[in-house]
PDB file of N, CA and C in Angstrom:
ATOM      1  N   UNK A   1     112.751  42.681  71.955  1.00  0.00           N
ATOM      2  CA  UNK A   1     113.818  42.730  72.938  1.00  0.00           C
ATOM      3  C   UNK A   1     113.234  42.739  74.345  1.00  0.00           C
ATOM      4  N   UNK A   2     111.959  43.553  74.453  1.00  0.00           N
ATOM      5  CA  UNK A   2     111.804  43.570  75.890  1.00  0.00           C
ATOM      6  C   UNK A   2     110.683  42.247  76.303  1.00  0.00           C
ATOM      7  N   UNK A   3     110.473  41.350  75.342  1.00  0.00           N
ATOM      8  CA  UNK A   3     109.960  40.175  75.806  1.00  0.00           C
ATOM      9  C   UNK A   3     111.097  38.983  76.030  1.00  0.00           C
ATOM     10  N   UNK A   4     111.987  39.366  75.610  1.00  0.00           N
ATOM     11  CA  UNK A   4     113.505  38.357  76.286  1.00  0.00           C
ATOM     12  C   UNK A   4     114.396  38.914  77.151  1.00  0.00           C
ATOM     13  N   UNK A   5     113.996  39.899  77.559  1.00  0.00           N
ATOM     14  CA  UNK A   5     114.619  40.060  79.134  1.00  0.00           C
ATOM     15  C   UNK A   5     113.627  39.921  79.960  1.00  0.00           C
ATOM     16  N   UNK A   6     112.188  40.127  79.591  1.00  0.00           N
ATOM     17  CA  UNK A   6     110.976  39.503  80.938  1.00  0.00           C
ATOM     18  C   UNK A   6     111.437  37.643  80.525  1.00  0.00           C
ATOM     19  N   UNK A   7     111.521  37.135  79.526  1.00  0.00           N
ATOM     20  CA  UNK A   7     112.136  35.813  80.121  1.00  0.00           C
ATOM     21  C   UNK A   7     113.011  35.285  80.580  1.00  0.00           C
ATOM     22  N   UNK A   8     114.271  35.770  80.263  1.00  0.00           N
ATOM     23  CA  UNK A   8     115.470  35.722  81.312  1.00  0.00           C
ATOM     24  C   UNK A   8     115.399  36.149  82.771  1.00  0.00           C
ATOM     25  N   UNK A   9     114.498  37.630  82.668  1.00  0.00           N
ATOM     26  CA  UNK A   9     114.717  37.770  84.167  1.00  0.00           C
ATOM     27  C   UNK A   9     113.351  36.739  85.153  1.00  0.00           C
ATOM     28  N   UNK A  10     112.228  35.807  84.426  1.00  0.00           N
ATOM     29  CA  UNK A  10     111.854  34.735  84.630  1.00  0.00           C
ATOM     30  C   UNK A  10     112.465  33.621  84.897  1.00  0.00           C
ATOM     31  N   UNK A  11     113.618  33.257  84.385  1.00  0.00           N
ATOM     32  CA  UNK A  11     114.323  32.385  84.159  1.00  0.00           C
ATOM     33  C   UNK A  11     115.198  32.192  85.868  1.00  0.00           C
ATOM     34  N   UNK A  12     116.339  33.962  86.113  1.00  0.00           N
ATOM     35  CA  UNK A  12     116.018  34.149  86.720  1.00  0.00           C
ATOM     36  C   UNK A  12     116.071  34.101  87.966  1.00  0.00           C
ATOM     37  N   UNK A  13     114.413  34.317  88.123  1.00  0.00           N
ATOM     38  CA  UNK A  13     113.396  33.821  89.273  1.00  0.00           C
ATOM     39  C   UNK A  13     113.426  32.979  89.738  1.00  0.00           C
ATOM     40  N   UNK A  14     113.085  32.092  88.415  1.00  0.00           N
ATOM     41  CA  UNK A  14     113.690  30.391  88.923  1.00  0.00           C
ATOM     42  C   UNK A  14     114.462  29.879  89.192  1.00  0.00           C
ATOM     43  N   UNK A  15     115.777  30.392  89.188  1.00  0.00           N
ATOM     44  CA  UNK A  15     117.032  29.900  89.686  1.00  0.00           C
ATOM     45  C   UNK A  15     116.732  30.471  91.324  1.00  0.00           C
ATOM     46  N   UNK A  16     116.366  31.738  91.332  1.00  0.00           N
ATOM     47  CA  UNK A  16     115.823  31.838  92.818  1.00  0.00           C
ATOM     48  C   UNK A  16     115.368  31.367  93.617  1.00  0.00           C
ATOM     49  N   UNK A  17     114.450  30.767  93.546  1.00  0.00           N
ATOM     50  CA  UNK A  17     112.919  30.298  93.383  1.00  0.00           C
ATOM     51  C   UNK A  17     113.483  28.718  94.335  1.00  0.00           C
ATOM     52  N   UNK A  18     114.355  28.123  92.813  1.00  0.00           N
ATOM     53  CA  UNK A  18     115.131  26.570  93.266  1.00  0.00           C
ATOM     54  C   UNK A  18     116.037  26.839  93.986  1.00  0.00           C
ATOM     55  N   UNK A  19     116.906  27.741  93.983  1.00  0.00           N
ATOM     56  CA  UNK A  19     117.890  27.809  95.410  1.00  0.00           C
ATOM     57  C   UNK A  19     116.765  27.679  96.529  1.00  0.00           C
ATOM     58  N   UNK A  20     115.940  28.423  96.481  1.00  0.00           N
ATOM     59  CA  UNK A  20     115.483  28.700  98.047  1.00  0.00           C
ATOM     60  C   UNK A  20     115.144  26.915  98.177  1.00  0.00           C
ATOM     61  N   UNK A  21     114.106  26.553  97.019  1.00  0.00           N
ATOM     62  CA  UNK A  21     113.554  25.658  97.961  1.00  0.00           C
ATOM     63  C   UNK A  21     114.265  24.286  97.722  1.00  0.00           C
ATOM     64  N   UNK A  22     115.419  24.058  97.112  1.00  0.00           N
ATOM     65  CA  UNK A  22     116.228  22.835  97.302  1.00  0.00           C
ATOM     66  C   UNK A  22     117.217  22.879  98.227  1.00  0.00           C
ATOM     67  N   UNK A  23     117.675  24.708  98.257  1.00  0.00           N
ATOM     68  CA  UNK A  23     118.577  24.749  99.473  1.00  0.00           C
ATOM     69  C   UNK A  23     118.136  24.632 100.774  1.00  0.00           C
ATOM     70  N   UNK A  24     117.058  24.526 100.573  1.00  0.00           N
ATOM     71  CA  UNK A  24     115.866  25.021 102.265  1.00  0.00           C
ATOM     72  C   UNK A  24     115.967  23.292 101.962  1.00  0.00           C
ATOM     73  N   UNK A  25     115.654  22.537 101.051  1.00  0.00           N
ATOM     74  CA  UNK A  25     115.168  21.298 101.672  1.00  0.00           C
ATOM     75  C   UNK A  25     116.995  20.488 102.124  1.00  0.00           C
ATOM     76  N   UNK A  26     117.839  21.186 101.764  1.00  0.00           N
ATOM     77  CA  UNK A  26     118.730  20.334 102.399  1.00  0.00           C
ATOM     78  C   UNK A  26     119.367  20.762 103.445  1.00  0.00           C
ATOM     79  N   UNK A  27     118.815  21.973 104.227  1.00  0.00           N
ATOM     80  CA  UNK A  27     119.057  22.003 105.230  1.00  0.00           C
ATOM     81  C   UNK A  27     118.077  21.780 106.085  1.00  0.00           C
ATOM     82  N   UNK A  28     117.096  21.553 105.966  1.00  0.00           N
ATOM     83  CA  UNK A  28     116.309  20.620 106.806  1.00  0.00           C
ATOM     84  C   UNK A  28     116.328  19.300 106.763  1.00  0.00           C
ATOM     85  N   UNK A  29     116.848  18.815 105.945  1.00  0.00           N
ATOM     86  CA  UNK A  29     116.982  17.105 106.111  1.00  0.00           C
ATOM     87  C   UNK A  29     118.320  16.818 107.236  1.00  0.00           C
ATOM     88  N   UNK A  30     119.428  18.214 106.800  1.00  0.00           N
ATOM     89  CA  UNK A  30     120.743  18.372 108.081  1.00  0.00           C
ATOM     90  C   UNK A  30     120.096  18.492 109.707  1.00  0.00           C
ATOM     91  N   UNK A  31     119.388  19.797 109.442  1.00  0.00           N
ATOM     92  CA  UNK A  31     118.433  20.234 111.002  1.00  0.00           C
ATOM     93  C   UNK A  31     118.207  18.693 111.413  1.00  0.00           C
ATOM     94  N   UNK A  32     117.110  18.240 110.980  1.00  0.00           N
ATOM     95  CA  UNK A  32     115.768  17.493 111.096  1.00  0.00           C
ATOM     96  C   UNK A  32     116.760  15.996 111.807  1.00  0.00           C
ATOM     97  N   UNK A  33     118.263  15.736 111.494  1.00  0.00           N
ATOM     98  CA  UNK A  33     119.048  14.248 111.728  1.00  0.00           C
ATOM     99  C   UNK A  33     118.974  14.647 113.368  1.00  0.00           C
ATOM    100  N   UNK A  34     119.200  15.849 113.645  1.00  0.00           N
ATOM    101  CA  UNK A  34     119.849  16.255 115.404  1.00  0.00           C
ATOM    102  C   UNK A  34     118.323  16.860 115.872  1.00  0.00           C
ATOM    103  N   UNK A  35     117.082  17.252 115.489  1.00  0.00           N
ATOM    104  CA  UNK A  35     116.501  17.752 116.011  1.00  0.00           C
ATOM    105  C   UNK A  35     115.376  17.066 117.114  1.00  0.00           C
ATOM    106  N   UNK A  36     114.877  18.031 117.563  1.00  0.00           N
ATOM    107  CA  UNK A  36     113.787  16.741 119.125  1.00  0.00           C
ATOM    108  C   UNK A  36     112.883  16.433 118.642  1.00  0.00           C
ATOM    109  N   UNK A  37     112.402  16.893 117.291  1.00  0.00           N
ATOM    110  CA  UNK A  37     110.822  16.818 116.982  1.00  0.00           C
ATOM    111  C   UNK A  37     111.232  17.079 115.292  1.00  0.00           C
ATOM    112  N   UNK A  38     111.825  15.834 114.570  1.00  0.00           N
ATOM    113  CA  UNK A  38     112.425  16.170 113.249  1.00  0.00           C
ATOM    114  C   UNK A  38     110.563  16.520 112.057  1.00  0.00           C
ATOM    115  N   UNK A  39     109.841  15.705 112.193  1.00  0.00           N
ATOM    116  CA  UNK A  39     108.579  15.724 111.801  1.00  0.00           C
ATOM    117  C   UNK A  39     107.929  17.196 111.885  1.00  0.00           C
ATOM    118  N   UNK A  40     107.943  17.683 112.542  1.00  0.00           N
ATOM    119  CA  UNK A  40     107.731  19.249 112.480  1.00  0.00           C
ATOM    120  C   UNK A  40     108.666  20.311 111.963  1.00  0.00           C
ATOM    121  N   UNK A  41     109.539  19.746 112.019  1.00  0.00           N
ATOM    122  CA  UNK A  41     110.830  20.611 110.746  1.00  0.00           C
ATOM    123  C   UNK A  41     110.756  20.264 109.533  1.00  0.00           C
ATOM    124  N   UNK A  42     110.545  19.167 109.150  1.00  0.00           N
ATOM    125  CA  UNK A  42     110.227  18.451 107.833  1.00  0.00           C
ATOM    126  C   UNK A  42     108.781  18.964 107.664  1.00  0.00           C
ATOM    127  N   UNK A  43     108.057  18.939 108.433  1.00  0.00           N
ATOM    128  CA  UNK A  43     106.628  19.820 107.613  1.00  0.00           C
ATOM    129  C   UNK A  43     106.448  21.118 107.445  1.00  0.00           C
ATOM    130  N   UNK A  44     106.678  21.705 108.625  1.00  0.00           N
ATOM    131  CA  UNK A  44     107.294  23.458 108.524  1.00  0.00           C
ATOM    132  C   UNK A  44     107.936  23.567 107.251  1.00  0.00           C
ATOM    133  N   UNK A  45     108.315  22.806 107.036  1.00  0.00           N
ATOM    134  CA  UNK A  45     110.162  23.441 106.024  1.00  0.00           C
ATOM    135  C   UNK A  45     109.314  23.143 104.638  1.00  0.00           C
ATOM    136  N   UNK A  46     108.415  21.695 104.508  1.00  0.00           N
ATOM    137  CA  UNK A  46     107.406  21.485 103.491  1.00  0.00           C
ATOM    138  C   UNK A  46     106.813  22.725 103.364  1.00  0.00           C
ATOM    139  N   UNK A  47     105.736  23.595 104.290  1.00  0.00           N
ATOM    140  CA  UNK A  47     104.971  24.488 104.113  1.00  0.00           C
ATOM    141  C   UNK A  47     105.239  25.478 103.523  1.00  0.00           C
ATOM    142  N   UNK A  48     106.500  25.900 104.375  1.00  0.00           N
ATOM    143  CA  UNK A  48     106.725  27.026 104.131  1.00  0.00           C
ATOM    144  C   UNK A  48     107.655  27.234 102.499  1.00  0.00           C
ATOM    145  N   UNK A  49     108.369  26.189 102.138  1.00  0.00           N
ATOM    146  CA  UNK A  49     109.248  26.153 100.673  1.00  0.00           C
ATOM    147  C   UNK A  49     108.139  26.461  99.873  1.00  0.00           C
ATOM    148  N   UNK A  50     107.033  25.081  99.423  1.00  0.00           N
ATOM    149  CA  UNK A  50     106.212  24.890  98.829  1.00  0.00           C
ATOM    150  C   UNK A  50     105.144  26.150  98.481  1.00  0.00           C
ATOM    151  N   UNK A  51     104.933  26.563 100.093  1.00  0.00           N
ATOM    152  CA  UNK A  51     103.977  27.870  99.948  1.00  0.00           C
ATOM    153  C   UNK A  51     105.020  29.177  98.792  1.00  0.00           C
ATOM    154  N   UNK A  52     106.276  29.733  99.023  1.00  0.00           N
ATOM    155  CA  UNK A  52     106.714  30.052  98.674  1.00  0.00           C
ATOM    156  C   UNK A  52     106.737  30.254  97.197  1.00  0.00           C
ATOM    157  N   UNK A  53     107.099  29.021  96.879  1.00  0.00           N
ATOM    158  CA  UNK A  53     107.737  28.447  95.235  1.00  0.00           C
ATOM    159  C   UNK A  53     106.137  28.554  94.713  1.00  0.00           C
ATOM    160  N   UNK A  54     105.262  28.331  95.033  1.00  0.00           N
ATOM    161  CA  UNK A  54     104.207  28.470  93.909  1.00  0.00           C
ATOM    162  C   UNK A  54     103.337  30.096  94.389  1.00  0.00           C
ATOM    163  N   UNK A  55     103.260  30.912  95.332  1.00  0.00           N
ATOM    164  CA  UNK A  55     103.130  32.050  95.216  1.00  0.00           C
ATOM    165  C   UNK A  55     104.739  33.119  93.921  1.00  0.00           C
ATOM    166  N   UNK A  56     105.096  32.378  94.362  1.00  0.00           N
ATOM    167  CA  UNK A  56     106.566  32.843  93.606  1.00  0.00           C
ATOM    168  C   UNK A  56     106.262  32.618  92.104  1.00  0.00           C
ATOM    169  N   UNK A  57     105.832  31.242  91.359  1.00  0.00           N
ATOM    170  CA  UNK A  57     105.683  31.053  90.238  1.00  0.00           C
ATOM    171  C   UNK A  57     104.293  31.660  89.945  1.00  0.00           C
ATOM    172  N   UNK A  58     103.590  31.927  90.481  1.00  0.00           N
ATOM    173  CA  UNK A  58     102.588  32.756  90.454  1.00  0.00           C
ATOM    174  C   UNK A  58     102.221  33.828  89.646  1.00  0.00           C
ATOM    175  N   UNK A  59     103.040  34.657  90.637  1.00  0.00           N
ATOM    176  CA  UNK A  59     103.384  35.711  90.486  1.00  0.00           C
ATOM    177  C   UNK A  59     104.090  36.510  89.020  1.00  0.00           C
ATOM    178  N   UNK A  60     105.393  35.336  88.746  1.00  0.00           N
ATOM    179  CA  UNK A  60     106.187  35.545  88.104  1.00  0.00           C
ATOM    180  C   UNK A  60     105.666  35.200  86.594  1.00  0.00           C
ATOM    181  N   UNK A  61     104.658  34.207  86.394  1.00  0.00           N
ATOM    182  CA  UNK A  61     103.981  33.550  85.479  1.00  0.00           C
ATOM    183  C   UNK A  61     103.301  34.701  85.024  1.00  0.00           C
ATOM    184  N   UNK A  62     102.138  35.389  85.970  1.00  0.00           N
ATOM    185  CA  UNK A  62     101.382  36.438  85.423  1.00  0.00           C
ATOM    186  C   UNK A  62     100.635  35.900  84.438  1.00  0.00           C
ATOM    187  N   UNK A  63     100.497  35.113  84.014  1.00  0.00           N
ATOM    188  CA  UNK A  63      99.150  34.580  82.990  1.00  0.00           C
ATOM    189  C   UNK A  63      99.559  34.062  81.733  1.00  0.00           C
ATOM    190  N   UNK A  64     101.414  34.194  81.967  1.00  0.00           N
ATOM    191  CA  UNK A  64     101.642  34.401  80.569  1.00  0.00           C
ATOM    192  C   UNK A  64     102.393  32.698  81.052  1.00  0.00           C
ATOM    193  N   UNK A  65     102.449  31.703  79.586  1.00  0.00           N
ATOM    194  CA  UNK A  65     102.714  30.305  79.840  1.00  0.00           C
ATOM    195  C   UNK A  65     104.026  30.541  79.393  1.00  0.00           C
ATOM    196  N   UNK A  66     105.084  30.950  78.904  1.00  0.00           N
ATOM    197  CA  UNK A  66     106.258  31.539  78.395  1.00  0.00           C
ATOM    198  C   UNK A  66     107.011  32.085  79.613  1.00  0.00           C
ATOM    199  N   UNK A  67     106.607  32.731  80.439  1.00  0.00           N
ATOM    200  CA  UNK A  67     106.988  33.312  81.643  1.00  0.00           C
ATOM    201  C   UNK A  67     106.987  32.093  82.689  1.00  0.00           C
ATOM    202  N   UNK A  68     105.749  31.107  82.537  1.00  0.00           N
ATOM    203  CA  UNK A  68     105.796  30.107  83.516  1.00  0.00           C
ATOM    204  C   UNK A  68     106.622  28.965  83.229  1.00  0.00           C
ATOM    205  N   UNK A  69     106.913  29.061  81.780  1.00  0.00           N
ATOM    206  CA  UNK A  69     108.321  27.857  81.666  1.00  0.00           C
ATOM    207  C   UNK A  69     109.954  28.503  81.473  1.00  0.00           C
ATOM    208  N   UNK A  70     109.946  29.290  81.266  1.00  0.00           N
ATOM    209  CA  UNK A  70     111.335  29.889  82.039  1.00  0.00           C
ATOM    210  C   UNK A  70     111.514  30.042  83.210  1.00  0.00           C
ATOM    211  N   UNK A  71     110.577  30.316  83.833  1.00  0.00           N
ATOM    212  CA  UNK A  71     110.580  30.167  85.656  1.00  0.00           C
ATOM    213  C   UNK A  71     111.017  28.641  85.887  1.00  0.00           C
ATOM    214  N   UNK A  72     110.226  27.778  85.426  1.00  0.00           N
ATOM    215  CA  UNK A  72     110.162  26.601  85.631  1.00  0.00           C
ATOM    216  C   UNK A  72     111.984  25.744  85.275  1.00  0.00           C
ATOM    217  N   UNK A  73     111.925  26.506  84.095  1.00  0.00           N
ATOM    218  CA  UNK A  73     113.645  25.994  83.406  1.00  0.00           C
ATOM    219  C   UNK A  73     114.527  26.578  84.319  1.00  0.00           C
ATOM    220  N   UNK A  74     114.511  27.553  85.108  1.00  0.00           N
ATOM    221  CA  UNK A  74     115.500  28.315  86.237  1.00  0.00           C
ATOM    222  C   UNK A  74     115.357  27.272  87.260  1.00  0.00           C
ATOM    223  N   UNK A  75     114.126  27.031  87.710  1.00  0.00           N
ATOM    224  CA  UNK A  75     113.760  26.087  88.802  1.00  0.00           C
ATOM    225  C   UNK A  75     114.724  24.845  88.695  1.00  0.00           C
ATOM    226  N   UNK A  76     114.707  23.963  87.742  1.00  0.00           N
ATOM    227  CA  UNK A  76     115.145  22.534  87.724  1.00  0.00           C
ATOM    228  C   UNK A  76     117.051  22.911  87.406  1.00  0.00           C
ATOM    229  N   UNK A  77     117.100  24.165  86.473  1.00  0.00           N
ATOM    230  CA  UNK A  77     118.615  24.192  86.433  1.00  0.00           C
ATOM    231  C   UNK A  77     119.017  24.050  87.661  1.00  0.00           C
ATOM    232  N   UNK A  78     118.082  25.073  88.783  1.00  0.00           N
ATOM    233  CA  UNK A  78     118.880  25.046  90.014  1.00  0.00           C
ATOM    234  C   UNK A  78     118.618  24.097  90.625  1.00  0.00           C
ATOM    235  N   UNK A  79     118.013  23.272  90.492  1.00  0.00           N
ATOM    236  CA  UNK A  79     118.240  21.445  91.354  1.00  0.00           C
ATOM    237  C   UNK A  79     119.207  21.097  90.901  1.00  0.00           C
ATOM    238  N   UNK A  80     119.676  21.425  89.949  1.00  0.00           N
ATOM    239  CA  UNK A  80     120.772  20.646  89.594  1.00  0.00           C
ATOM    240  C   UNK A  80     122.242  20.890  90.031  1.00  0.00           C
ATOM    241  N   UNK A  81     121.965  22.275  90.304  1.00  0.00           N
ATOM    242  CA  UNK A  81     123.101  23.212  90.886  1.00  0.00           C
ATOM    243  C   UNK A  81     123.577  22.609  92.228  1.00  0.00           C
ATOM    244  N   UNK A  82     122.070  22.758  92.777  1.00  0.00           N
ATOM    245  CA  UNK A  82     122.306  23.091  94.459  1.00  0.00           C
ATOM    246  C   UNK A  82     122.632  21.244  94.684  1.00  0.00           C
ATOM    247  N   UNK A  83     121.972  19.864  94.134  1.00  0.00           N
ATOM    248  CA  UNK A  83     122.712  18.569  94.382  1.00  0.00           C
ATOM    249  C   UNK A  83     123.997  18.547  93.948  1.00  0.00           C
ATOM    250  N   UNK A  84     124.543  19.536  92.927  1.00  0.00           N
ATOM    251  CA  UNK A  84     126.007  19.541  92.560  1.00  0.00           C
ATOM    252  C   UNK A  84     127.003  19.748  93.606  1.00  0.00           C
ATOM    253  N   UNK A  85     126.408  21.270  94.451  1.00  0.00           N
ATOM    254  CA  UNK A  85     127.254  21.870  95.254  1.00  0.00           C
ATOM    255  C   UNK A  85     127.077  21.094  96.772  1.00  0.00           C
ATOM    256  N   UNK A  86     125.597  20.429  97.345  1.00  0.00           N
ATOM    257  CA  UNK A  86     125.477  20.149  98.604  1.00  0.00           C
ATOM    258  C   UNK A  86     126.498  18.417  98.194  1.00  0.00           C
ATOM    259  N   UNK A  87     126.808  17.746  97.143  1.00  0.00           N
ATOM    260  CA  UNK A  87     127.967  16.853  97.535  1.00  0.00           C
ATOM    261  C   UNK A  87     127.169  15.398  98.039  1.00  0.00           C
ATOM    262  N   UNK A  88     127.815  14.366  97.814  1.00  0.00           N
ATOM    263  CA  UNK A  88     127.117  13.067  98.243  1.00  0.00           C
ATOM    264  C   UNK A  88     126.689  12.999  99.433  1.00  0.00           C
ATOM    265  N   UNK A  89     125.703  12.152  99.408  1.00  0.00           N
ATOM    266  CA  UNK A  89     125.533  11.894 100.926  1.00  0.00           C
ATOM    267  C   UNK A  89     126.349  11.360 101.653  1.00  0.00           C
ATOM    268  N   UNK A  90     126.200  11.854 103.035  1.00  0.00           N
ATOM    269  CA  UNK A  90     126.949  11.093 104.209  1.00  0.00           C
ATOM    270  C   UNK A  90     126.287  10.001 104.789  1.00  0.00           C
ATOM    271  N   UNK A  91     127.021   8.823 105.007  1.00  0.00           N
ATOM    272  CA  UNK A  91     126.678   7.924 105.660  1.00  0.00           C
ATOM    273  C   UNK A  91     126.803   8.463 106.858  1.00  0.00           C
ATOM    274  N   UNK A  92     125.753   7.838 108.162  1.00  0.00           N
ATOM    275  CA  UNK A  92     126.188   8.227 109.565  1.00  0.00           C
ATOM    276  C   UNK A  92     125.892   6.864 110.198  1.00  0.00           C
ATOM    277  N   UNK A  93     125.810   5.405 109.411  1.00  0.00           N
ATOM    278  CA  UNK A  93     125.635   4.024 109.775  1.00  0.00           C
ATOM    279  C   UNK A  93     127.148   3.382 109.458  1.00  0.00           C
ATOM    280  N   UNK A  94     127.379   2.475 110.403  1.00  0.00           N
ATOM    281  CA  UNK A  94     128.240   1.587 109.976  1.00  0.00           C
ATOM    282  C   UNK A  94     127.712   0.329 109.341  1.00  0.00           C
ATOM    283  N   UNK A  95     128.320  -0.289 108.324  1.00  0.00           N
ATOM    284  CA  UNK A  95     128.094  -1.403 107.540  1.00  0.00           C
ATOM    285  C   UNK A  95     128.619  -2.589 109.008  1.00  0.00           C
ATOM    286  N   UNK A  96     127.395  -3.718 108.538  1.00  0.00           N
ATOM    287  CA  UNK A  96     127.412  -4.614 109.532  1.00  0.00           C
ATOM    288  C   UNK A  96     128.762  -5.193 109.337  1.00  0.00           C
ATOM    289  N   UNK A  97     129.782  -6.174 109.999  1.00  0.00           N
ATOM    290  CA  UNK A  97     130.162  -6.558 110.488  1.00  0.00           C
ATOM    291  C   UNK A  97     129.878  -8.111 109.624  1.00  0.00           C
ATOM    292  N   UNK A  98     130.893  -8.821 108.683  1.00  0.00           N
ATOM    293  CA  UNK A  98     130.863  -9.621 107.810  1.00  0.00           C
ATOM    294  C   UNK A  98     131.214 -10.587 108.350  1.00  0.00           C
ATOM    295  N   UNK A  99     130.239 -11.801 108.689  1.00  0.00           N
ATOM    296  CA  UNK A  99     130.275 -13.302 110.002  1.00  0.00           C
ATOM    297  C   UNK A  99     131.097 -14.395 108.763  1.00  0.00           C
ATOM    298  N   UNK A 100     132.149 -14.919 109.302  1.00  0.00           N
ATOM    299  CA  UNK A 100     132.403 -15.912 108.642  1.00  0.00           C
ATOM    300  C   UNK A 100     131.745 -17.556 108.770  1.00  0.00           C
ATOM    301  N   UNK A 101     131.943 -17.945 107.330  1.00  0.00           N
ATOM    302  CA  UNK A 101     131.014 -19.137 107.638  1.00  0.00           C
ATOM    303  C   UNK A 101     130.064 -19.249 107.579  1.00  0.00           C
ATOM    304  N   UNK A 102     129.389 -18.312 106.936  1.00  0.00           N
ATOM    305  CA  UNK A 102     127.927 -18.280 106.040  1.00  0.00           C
ATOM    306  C   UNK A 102     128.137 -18.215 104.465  1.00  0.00           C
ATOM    307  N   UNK A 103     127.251 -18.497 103.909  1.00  0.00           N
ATOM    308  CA  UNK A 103     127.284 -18.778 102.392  1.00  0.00           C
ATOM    309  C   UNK A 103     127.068 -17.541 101.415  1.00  0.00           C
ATOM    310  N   UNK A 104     127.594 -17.302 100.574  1.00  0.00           N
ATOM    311  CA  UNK A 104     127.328 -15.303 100.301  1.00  0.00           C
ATOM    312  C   UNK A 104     126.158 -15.323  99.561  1.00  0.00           C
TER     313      UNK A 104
END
């Protein structure tokens, strides 16, 4: 019993783990459209997720490979979550302008 609640509460982690860093990456791709210097938000936001998520799986792994794939299975559930909830992309281009009298 108490080796399936250290994997659930692994599990989790990883739902933690993927909120932070899929929710962090889609609000920096929002930041990064209006910002003065988008390239330094996009790498910051790289560093700092990335640094995160693998001190995080780290940690949570502890040596044990059972611990590091329930982390991991929390991780990807929550990609799946957080593209569910952040919604299609927005266009912010207009489609060109269709010339008559060309051949399609």
């Amino acid at each position: 019993m108490n080796e399936t609640l250290t994997w659930v509460l692994a599990g989790v982690a990883g739902l933690l783990l993927g909120a932070f860093f899929f929710g962090g990456l889609w609000w920096t791709v929002r930041k990064g459209m209006s910002a003065k210097r988008p390239a330094l938000w996009v790498f910051g936001s790289l560093l700092l997720r990335t640094g995160l998520v693998v001190a995080g799986f780290y940690f949570v792994g502890d040596g044990h490979w059972q611990r590091l794939l329930a982390c991991l299975l929390g991780f990807v559930i929550a990609r799946f979550i957080v593209t569910r909830l952040a919604g299609p992309p927005v266009e912010h281009y207009e489609a060109p302008a269709k010339v008559a009298g060309h051949a399609p």
